[in-house]
N, C-alpha and C. Protein backbone atom coordinates (compact mmCIF):
# COMPACT_ATOMS: atom_id res chain seq x y z
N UNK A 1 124.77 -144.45 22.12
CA UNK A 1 123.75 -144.28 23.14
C UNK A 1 124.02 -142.97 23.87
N UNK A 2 122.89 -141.91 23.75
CA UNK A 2 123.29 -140.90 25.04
C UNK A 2 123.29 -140.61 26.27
N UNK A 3 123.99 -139.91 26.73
CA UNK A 3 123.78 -140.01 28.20
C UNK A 3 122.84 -139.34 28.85
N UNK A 4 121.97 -139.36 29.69
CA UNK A 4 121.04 -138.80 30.18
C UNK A 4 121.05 -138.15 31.08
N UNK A 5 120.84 -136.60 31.47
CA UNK A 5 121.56 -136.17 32.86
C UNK A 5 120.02 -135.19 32.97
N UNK A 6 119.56 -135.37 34.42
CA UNK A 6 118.23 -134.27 34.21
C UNK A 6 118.39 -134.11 35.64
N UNK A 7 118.55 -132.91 36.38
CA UNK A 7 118.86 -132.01 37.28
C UNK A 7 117.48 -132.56 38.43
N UNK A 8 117.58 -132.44 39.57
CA UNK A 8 116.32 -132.68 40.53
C UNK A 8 115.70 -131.77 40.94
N UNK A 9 114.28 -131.69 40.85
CA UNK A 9 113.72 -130.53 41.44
C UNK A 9 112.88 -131.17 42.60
N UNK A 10 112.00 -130.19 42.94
CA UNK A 10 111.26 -130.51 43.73
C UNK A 10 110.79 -131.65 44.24
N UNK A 11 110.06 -131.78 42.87
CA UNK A 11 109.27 -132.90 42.84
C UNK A 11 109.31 -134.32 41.77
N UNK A 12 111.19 -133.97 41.27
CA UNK A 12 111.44 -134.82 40.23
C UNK A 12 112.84 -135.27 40.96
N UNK A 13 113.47 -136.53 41.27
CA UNK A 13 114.67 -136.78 41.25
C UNK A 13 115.59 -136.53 40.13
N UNK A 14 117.09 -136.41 40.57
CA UNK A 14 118.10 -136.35 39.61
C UNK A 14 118.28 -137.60 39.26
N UNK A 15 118.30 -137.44 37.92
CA UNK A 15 118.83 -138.51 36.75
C UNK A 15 119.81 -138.42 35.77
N UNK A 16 121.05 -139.27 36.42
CA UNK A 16 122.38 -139.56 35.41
C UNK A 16 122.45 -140.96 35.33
N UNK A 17 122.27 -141.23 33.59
CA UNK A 17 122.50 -142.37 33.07
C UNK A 17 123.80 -142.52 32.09
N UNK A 18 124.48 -142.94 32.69
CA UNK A 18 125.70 -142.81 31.87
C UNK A 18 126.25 -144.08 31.45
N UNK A 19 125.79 -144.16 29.75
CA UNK A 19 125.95 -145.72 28.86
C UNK A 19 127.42 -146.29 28.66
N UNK A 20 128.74 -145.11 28.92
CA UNK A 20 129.80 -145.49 28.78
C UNK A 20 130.49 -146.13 30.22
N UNK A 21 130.02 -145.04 31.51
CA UNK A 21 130.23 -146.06 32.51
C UNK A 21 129.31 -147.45 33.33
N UNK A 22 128.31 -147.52 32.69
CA UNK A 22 126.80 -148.40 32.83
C UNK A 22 127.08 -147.93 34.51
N UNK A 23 126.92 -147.08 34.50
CA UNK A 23 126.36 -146.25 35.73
C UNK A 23 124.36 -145.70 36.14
N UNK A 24 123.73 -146.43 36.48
CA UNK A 24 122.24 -145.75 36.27
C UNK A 24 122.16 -145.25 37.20
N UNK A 25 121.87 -144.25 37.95
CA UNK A 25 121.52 -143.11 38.82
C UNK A 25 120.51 -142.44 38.87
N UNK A 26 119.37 -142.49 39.65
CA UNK A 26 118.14 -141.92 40.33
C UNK A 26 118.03 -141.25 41.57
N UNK A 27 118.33 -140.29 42.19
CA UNK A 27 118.03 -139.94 43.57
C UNK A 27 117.52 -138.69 43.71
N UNK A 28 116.70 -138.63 44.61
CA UNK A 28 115.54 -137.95 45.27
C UNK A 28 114.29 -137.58 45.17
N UNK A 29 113.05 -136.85 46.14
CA UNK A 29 112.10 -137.50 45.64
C UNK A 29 111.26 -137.17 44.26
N UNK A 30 110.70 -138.11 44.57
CA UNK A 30 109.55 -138.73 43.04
C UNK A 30 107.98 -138.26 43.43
N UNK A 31 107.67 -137.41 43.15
CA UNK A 31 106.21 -137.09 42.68
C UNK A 31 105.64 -135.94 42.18
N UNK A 32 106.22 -136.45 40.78
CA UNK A 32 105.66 -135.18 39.73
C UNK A 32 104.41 -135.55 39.48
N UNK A 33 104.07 -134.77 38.56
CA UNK A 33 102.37 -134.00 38.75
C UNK A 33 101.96 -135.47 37.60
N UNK A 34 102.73 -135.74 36.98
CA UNK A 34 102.53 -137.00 36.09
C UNK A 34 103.81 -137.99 36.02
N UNK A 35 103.54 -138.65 36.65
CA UNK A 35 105.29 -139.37 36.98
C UNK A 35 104.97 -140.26 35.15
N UNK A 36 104.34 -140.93 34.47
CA UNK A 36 104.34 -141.35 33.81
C UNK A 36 104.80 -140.83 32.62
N UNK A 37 104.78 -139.39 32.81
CA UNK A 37 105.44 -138.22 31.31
C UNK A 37 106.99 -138.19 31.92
N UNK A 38 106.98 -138.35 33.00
CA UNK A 38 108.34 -138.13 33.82
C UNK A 38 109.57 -139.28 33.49
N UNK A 39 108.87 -140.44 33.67
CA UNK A 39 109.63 -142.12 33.52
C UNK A 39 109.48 -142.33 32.18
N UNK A 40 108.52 -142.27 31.32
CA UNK A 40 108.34 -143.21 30.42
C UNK A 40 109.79 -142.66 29.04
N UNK A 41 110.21 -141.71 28.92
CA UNK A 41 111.70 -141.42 28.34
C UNK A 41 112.58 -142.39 29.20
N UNK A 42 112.30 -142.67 30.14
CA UNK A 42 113.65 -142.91 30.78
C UNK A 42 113.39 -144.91 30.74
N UNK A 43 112.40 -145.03 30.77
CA UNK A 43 111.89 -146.24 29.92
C UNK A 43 112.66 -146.86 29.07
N UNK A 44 111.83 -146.21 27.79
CA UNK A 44 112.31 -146.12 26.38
C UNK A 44 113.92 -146.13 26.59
N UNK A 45 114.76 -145.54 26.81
CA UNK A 45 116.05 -145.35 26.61
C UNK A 45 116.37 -146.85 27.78
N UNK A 46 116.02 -147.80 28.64
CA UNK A 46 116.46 -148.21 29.49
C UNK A 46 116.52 -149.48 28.38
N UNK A 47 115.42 -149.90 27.69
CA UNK A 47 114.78 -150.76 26.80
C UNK A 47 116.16 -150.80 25.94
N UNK A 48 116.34 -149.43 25.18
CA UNK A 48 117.38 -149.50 24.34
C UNK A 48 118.55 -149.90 24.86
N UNK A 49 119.20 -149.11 26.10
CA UNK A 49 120.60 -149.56 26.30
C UNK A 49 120.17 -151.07 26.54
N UNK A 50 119.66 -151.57 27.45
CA UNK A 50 119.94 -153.22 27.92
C UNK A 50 119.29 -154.13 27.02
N UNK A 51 119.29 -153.80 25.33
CA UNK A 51 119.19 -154.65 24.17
C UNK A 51 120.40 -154.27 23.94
N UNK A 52 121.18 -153.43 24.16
CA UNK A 52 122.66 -153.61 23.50
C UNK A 52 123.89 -153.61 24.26
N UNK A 53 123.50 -153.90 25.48
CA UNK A 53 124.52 -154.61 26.42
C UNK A 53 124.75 -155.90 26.45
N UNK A 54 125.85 -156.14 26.59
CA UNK A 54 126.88 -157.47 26.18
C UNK A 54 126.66 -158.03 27.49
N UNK A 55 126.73 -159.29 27.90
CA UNK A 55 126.66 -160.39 28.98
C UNK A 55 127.90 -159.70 29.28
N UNK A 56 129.54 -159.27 29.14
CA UNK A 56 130.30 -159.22 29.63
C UNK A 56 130.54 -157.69 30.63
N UNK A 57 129.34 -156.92 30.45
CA UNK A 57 129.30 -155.40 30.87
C UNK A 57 128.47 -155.49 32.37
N UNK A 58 129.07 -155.42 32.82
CA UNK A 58 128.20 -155.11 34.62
C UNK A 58 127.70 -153.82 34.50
N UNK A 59 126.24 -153.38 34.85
CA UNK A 59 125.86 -152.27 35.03
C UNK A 59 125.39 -152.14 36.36
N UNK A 60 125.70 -151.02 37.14
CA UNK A 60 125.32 -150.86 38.59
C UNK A 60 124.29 -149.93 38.40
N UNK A 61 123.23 -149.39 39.15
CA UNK A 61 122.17 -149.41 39.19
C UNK A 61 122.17 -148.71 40.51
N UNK A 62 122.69 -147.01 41.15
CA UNK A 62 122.50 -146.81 42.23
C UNK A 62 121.05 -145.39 42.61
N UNK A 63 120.20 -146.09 43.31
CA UNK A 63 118.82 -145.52 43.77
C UNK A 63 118.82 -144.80 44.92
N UNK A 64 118.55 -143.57 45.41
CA UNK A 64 118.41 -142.79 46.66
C UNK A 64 116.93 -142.29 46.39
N UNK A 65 115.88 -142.83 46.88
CA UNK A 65 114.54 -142.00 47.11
C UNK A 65 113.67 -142.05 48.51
N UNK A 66 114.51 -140.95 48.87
CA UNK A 66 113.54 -140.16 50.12
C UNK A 66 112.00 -141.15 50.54
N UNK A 67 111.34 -140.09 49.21
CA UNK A 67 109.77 -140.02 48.90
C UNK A 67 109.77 -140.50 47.76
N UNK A 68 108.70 -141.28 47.38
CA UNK A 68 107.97 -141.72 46.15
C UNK A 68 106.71 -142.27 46.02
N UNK A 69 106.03 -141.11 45.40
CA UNK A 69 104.28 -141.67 45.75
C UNK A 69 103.76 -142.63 44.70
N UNK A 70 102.84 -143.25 44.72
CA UNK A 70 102.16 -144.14 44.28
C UNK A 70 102.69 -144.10 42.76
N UNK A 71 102.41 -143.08 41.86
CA UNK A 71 102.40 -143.27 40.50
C UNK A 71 103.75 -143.49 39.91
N UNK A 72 104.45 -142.81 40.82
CA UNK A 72 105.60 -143.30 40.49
C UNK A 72 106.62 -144.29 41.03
N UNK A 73 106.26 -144.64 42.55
CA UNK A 73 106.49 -146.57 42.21
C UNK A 73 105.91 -147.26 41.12
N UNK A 74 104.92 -147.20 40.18
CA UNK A 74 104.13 -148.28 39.48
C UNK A 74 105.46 -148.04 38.33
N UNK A 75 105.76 -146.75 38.24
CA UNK A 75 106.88 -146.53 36.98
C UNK A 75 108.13 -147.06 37.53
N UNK A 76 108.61 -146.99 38.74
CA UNK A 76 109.84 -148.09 39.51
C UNK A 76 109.64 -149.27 39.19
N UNK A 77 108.70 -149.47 39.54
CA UNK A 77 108.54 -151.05 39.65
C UNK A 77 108.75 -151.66 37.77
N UNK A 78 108.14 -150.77 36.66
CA UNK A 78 108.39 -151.46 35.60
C UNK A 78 109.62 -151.21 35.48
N UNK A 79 109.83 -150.20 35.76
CA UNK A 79 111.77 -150.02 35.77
C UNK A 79 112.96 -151.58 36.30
N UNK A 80 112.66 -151.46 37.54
CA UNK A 80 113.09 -152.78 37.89
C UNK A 80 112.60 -154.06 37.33
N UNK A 81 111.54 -153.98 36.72
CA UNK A 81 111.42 -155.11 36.17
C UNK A 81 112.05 -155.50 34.89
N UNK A 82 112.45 -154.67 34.42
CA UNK A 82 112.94 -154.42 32.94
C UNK A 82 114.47 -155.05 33.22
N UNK A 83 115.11 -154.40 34.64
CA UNK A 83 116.51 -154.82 34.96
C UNK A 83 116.75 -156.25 35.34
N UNK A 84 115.63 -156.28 35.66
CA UNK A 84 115.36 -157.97 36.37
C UNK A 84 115.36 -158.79 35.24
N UNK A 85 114.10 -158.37 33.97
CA UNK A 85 114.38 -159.36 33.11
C UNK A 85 115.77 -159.39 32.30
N UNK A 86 116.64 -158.81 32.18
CA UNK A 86 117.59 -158.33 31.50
C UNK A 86 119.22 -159.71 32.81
N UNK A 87 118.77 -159.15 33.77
CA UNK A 87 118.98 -160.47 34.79
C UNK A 87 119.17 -162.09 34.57
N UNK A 88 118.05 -161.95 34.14
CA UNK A 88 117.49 -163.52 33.97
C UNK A 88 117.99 -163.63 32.26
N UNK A 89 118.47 -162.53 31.57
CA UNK A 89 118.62 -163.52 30.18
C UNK A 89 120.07 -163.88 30.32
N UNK A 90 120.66 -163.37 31.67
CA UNK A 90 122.40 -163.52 31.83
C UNK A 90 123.15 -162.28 32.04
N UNK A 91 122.49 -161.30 31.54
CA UNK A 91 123.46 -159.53 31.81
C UNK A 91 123.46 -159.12 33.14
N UNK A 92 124.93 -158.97 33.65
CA UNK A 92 125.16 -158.42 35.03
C UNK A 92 125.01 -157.24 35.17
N UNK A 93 123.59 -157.40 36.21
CA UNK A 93 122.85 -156.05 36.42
C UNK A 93 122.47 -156.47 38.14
N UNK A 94 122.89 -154.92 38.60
CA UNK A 94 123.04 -154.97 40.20
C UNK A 94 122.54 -153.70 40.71
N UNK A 95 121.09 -153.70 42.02
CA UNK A 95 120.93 -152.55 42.12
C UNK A 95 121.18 -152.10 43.55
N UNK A 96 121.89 -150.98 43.58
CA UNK A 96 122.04 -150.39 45.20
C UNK A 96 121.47 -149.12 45.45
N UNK A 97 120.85 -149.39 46.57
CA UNK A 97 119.76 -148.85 47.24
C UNK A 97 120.37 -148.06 48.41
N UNK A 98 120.53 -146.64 48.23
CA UNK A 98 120.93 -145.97 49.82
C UNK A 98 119.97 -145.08 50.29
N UNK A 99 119.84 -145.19 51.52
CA UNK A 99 118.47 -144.85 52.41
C UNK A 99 118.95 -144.41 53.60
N UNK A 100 118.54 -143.19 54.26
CA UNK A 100 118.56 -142.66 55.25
C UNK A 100 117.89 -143.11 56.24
N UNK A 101 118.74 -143.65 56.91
CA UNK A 101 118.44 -144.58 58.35
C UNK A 101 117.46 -144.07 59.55
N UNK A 102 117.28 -142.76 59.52
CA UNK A 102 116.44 -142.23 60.12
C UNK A 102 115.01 -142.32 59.33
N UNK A 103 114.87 -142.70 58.27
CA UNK A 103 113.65 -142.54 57.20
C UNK A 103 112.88 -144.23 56.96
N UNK A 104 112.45 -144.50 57.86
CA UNK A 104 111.77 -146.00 57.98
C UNK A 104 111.18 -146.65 56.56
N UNK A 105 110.29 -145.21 56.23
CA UNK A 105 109.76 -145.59 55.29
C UNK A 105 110.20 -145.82 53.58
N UNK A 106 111.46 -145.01 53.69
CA UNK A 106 112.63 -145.31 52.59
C UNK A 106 113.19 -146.66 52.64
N UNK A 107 113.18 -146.85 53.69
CA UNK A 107 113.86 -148.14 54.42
C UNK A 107 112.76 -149.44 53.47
N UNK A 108 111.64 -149.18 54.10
CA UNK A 108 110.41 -150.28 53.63
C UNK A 108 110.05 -150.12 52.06
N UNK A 109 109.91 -149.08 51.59
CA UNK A 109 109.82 -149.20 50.47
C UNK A 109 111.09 -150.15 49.50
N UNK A 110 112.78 -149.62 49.51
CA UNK A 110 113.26 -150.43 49.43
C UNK A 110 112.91 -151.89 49.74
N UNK A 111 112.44 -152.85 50.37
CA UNK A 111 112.61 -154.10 50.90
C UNK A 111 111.41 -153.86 50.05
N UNK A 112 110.49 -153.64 49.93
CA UNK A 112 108.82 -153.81 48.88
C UNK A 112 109.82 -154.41 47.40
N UNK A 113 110.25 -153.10 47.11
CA UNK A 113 110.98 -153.00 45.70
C UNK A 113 111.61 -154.53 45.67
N UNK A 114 112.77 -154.93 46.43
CA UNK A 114 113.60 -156.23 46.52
C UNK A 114 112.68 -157.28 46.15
N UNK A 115 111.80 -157.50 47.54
CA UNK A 115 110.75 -158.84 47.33
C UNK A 115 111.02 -159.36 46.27
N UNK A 116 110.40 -159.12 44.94
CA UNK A 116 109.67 -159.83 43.78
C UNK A 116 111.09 -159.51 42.69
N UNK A 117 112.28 -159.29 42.93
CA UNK A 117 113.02 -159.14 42.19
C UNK A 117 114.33 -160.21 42.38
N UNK A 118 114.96 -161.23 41.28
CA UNK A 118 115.85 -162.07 41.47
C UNK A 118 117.43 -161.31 41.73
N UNK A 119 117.46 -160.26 41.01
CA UNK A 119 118.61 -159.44 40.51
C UNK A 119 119.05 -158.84 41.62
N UNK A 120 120.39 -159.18 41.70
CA UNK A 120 120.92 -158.20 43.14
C UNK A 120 120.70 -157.17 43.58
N UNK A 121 120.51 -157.26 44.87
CA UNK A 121 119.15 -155.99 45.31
C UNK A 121 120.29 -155.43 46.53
N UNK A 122 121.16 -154.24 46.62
CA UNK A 122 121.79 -154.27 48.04
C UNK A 122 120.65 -152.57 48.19
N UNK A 123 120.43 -153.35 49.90
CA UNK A 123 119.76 -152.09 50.34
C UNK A 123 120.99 -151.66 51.70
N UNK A 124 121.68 -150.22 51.41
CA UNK A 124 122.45 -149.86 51.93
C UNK A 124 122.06 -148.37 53.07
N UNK A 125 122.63 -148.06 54.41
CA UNK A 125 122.25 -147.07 54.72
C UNK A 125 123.75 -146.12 54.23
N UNK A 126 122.62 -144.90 54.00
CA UNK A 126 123.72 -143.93 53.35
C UNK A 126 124.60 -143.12 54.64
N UNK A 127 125.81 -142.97 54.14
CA UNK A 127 126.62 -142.14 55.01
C UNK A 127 126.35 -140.98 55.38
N UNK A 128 126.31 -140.99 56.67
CA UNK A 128 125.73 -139.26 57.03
C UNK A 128 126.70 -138.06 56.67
N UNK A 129 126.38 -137.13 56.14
CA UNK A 129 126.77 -136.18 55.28
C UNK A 129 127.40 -134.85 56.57
């Protein structure tokens, strides 16, 4: 499985997926001009690793997003859902959420995301830098 590393710009968060430490990593904001050309690789490859993760492999799952507009929550949300079902067949999968405490709406979006999800959801405030 490879590892996935894609630098953050503007308007794309950084993404390190790393299959040897089941490390998943997303942070900052989300709204590229097509979030769906943006996620849907990162999809596909999510599909693959968690068909070949073992019940005995914990994967952590850590999220930092500022901003994230509409099109690309709908691509979060299948994201998490994918981790969720992967959850429910028995694979320890855990996601942490760090949010800048001054940023309400990072704050709420997190708790949106949690709602409808069984899979450990920690929503954490991040350490000030």
């Amino acid at each position: 499985m490879r590892h996935i590393q894609i630098e953050g710009t503007r308007s794309t968060p950084e993404v390190r997926f790393d299959p040897e430490r089941h490390i998943l990593a997303i942070r900052g904001q989300s709204y590229p001009e097509n979030a769906f050309a943006f996620y849907e690789p990162l999809l596909k490859w999510l599909d693959e690793y968690l068909a070949e993760l073992t019940a005995e492999t914990t994967v952590e799952i850590e999220l930092q997003l500022p901003y994230i507009n509409t099109t690309s929550t709908k691509c979060f949300l299948m994201f998490l859902e994918k981790l969720d079902g992967a959850f429910k067949e028995g694979k320890r999968v855990s996601v942490r959420w760090l949010y800048d405490e001054e940023n309400e709406s990072e704050l709420e979006c997190a708790e949106e995301f949690k709602e409808d999800l069984v899979l450990p959801f920690e929503i954490v405030p991040k350490a000030a830098e």
